[in-house]
Protein backbone atom coordinates (compact mmCIF):
# COMPACT_ATOMS: atom_id res chain seq x y z
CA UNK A 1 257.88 42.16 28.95
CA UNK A 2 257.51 38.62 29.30
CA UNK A 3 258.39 36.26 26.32
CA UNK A 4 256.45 33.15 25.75
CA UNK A 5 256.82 30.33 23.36
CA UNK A 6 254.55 27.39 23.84
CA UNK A 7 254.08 24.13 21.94
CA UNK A 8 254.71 20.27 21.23
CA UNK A 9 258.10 19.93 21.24
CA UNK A 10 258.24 16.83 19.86
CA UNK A 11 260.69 16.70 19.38
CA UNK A 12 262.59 20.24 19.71
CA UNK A 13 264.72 21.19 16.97
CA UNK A 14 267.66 23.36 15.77
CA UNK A 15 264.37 25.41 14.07
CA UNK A 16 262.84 26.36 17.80
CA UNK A 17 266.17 26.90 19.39
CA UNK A 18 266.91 29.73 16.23
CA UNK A 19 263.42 31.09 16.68
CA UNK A 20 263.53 31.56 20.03
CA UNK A 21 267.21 33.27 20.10
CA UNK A 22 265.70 35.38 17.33
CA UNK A 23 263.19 36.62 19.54
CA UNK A 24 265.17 37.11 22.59
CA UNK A 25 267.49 39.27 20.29
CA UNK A 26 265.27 41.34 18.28
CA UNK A 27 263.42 41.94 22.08
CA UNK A 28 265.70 42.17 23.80
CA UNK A 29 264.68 39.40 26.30
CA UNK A 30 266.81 38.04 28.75
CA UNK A 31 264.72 34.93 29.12
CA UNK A 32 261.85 33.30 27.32
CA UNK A 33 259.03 30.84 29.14
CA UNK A 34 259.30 28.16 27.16
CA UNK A 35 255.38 26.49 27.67
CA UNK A 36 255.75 22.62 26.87
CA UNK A 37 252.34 21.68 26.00
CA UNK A 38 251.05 18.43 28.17
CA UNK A 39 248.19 18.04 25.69
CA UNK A 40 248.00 20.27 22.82
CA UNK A 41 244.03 20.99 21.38
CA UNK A 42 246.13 21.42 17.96
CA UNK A 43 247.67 17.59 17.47
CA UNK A 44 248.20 14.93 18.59
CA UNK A 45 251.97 13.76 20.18
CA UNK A 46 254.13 10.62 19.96
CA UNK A 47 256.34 11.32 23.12
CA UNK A 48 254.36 11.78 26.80
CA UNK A 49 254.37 15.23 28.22
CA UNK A 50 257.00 14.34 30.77
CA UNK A 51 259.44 13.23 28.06
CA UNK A 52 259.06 16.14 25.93
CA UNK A 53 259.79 18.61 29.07
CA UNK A 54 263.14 17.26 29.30
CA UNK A 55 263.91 17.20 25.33
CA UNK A 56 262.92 20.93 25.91
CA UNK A 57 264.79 21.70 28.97
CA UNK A 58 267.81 20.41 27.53
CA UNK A 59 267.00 22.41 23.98
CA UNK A 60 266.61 25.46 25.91
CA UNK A 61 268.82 25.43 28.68
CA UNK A 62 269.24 29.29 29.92
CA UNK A 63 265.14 29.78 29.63
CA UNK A 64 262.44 28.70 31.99
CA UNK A 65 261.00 25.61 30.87
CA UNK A 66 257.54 24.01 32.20
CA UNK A 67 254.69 22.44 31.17
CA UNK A 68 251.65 24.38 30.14
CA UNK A 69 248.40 22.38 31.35
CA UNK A 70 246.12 24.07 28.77
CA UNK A 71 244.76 23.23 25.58
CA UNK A 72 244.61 26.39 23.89
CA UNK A 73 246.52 29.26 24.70
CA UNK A 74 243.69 31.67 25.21
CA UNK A 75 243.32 29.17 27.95
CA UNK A 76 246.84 29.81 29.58
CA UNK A 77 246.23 33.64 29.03
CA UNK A 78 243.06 33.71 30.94
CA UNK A 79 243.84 31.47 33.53
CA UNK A 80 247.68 33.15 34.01
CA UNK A 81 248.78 36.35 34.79
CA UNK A 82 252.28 37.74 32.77
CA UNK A 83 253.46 40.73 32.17
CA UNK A 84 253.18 42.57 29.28
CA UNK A 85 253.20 39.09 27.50
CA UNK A 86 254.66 38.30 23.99
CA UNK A 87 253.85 35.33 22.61
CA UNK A 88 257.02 34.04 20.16
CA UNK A 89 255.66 31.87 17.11
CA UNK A 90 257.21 30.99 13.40
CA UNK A 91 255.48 32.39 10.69
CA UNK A 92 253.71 29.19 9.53
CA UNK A 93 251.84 28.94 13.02
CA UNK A 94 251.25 32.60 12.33
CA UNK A 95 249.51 32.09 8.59
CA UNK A 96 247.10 29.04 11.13
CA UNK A 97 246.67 31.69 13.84
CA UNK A 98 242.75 32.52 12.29
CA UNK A 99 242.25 28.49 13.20
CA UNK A 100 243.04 29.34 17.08
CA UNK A 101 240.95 29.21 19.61
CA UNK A 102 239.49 32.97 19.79
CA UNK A 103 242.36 34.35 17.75
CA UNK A 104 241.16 38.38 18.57
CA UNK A 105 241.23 37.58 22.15
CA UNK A 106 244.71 35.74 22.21
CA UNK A 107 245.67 39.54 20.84
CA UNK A 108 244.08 41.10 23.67
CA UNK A 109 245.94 39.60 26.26
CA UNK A 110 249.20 39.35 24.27
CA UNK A 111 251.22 41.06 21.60
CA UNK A 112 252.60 38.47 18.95
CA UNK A 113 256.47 37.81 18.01
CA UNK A 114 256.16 36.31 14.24
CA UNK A 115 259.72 34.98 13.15
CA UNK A 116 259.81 34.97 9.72
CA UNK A 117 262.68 33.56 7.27
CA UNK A 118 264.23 35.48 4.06
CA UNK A 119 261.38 34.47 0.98
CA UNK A 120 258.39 33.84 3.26
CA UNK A 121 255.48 35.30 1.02
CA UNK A 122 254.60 38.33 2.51
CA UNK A 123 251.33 38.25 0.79
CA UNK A 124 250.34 34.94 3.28
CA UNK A 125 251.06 37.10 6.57
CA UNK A 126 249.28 39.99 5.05
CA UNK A 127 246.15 38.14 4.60
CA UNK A 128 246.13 36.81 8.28
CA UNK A 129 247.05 40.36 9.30
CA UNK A 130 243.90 41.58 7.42
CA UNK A 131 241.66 39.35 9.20
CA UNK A 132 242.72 40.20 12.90
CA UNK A 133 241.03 43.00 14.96
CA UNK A 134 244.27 44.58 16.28
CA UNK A 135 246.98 43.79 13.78
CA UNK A 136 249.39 45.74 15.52
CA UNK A 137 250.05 43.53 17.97
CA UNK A 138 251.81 41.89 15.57
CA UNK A 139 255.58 42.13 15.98
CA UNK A 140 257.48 40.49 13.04
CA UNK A 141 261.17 39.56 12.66
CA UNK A 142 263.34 37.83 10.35
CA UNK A 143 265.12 34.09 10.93
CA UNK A 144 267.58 32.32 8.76
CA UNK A 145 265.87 29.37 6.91
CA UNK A 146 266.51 25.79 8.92
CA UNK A 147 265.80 22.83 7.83
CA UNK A 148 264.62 21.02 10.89
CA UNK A 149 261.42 19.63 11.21
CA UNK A 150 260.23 17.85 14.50
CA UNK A 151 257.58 15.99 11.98
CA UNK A 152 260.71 14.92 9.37
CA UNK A 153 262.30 13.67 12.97
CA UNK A 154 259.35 11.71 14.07
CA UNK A 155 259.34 10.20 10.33
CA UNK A 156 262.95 8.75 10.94
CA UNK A 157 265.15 11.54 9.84
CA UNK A 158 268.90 11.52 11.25
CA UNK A 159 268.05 13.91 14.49
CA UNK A 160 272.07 13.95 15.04
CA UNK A 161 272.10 17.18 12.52
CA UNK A 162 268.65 18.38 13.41
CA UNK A 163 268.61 19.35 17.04
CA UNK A 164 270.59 20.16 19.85
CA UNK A 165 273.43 17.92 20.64
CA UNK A 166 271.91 17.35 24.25
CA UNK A 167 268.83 16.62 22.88
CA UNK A 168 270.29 14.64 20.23
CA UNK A 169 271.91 12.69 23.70
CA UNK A 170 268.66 12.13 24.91
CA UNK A 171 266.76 10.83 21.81
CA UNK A 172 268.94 8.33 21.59
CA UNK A 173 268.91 7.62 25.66
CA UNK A 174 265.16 7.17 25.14
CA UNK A 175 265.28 5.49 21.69
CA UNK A 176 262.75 7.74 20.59
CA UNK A 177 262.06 8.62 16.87
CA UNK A 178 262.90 5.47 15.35
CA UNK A 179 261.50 2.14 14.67
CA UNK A 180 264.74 0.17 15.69
């Protein structure tokens, strides 16, 4: 099995660092690909591509970290071969996954990893569940609650207590996420 867990990373937080650990637990996953999008079809980034692969290389520093050159990650799982992929994601992504790009499809070629935290509503993964061709290739876990929040970061908040001290190191290095 091959974990995945793609996205922004702008920055990476103490939130993605827990989620991914969760996953590599509960899967028992030695490793995870950690996919840094260059230019995610989702939103739109403050820090270049280039940046944000070394914020996540030093967030996740025993995984394989690279940049993933497509859009969309039915895009990735077409164009790349893994096996028996799992795709890692937090349960908010999860209750957007109907807004992917060819959400059934993304199932096809992958089973899910949902990390969820204690008092998610149940009743908002359900509904997603409902919609999807082959719920069962839904895996779900459970997360403790963190408060990071890469878009409370890029809004000024003290990233000192809300990511990984190296990439705590580096924001500063850069003097990224901050208007001084």
């Amino acid at each position: 099995m091959t974990g995945l867990y793609g996205g922004a990373f702008d920055p990476p937080h103490n939130g993605h660092v827990a989620l991914a650990a969760g996953a590599k637990r509960t899967f028992d996953l030695p490793r995870l690909l950690v996919l840094v999008s260059e230019s995610p079809g989702h939103k739109s980034t403050q820090s270049p591509a280039a940046v944000r692969l070394e914020l996540a290389r030093a967030a996740f520093p025993d995984d394989d970290v690279r940049l993933d050159p497509y859009p969309r990650t039915i895009d990735l799982l077409r164009a790349e071969r893994f096996d028996e992929p799992l795709f890692v994601l937090g349960a908010d992504e999860f209750c957007a996954f109907g807004s992917w790009k060819e959400p059934d499809e993304v199932l096809e070629l992958a089973e899910l990893a949902v990390g969820t935290r204690p008092g998610f509503p149940r009743e908002r993964l359900d509904s997603v569940l409902a919609s999807l061709r082959r719920p069962e290739r839904v895996n779900f876990f459970e997360i403790e609650p963190n408060p990071a929040s890469s878009t409370a970061i890029r809004a000024g908040e003290a990233a000192d207590l809300l990511v990984p001290p190296a990439v705590a190191a580096l924001i500063r290095q850069f003097g990224l996420y901050t208007d001084s």
